[in-house]
Protein backbone atom coordinates (compact mmCIF):
# COMPACT_ATOMS: atom_id res chain seq x y z
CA UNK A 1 8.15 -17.97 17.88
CA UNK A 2 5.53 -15.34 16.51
CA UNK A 3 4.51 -15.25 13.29
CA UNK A 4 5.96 -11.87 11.09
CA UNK A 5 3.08 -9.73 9.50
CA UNK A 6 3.71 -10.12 5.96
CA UNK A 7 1.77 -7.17 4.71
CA UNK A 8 1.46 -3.56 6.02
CA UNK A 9 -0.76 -0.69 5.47
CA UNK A 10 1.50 3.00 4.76
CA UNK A 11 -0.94 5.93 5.78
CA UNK A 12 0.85 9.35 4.57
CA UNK A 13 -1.22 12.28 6.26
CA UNK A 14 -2.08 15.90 4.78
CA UNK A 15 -3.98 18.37 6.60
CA UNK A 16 -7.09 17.08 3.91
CA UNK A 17 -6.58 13.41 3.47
CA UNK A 18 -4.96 10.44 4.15
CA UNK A 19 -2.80 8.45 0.93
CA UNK A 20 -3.33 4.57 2.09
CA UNK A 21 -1.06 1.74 0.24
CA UNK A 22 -1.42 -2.21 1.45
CA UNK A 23 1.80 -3.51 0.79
CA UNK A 24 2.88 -7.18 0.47
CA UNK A 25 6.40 -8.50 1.42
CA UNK A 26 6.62 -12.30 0.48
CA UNK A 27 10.08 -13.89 -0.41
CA UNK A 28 11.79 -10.59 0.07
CA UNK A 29 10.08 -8.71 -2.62
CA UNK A 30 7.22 -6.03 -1.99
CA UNK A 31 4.35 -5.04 -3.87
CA UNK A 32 1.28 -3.13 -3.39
CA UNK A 33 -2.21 -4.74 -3.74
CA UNK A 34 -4.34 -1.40 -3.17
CA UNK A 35 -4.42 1.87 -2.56
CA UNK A 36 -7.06 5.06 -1.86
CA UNK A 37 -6.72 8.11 -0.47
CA UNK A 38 -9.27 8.65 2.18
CA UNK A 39 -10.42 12.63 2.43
CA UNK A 40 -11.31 14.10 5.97
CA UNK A 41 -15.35 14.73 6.50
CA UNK A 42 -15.98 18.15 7.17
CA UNK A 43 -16.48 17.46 11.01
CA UNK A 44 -13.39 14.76 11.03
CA UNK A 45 -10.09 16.17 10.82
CA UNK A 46 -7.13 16.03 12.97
CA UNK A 47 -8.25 18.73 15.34
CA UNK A 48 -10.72 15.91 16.24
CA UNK A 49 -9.16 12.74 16.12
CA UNK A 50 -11.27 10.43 17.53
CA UNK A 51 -14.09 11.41 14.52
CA UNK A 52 -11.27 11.18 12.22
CA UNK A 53 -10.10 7.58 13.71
CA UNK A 54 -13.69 6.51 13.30
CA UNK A 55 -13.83 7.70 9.89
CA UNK A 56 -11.03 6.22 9.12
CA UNK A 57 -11.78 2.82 10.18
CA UNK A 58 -14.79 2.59 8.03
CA UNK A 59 -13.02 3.45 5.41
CA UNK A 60 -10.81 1.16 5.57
CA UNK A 61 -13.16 -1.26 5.71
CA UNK A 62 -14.95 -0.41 2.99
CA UNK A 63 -11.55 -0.60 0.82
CA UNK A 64 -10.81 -3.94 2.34
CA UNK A 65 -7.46 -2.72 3.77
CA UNK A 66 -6.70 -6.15 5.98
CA UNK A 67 -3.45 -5.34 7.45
CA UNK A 68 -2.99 -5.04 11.42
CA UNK A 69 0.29 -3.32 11.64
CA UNK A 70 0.81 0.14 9.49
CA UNK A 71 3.25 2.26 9.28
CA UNK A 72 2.58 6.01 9.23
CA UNK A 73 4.21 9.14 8.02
């Protein structure tokens, strides 16, 4: 049987930025252990998404954002 992910990351996307939450579920409760809000470069935005997708990677990264599924909106 496969293992649930227990935590997520929520990505809510603006024309400018992206609002990022990491969000725990353990024993049916949920809470949130970070969040940023990563702003586009001026040459990554989603007219370009594979600059944006890097971008946003790194960022991640460099928030320590650790979950592999998200959920996006």
């Amino acid at each position: 049987m496969m293992k649930r992910s227990t935590s997520f990351l929520g990505l809510a996307f603006t024309d400018q930025s992206v609002a990022c939450a990491e969000v725990n579920l353990a024993g049916g409760r949920r809470s949130v252990r970070r969040t940023a809000t990563f702003t586009f470069p001026a040459d990554a935005t989603l007219r370009a998404p594979a600059v944006a997708g890097t971008a946003l990677s790194a960022f991640r990264g460099d928030h320590k954002f650790t979950p592999t599924h998200a959920i996006v909106g």
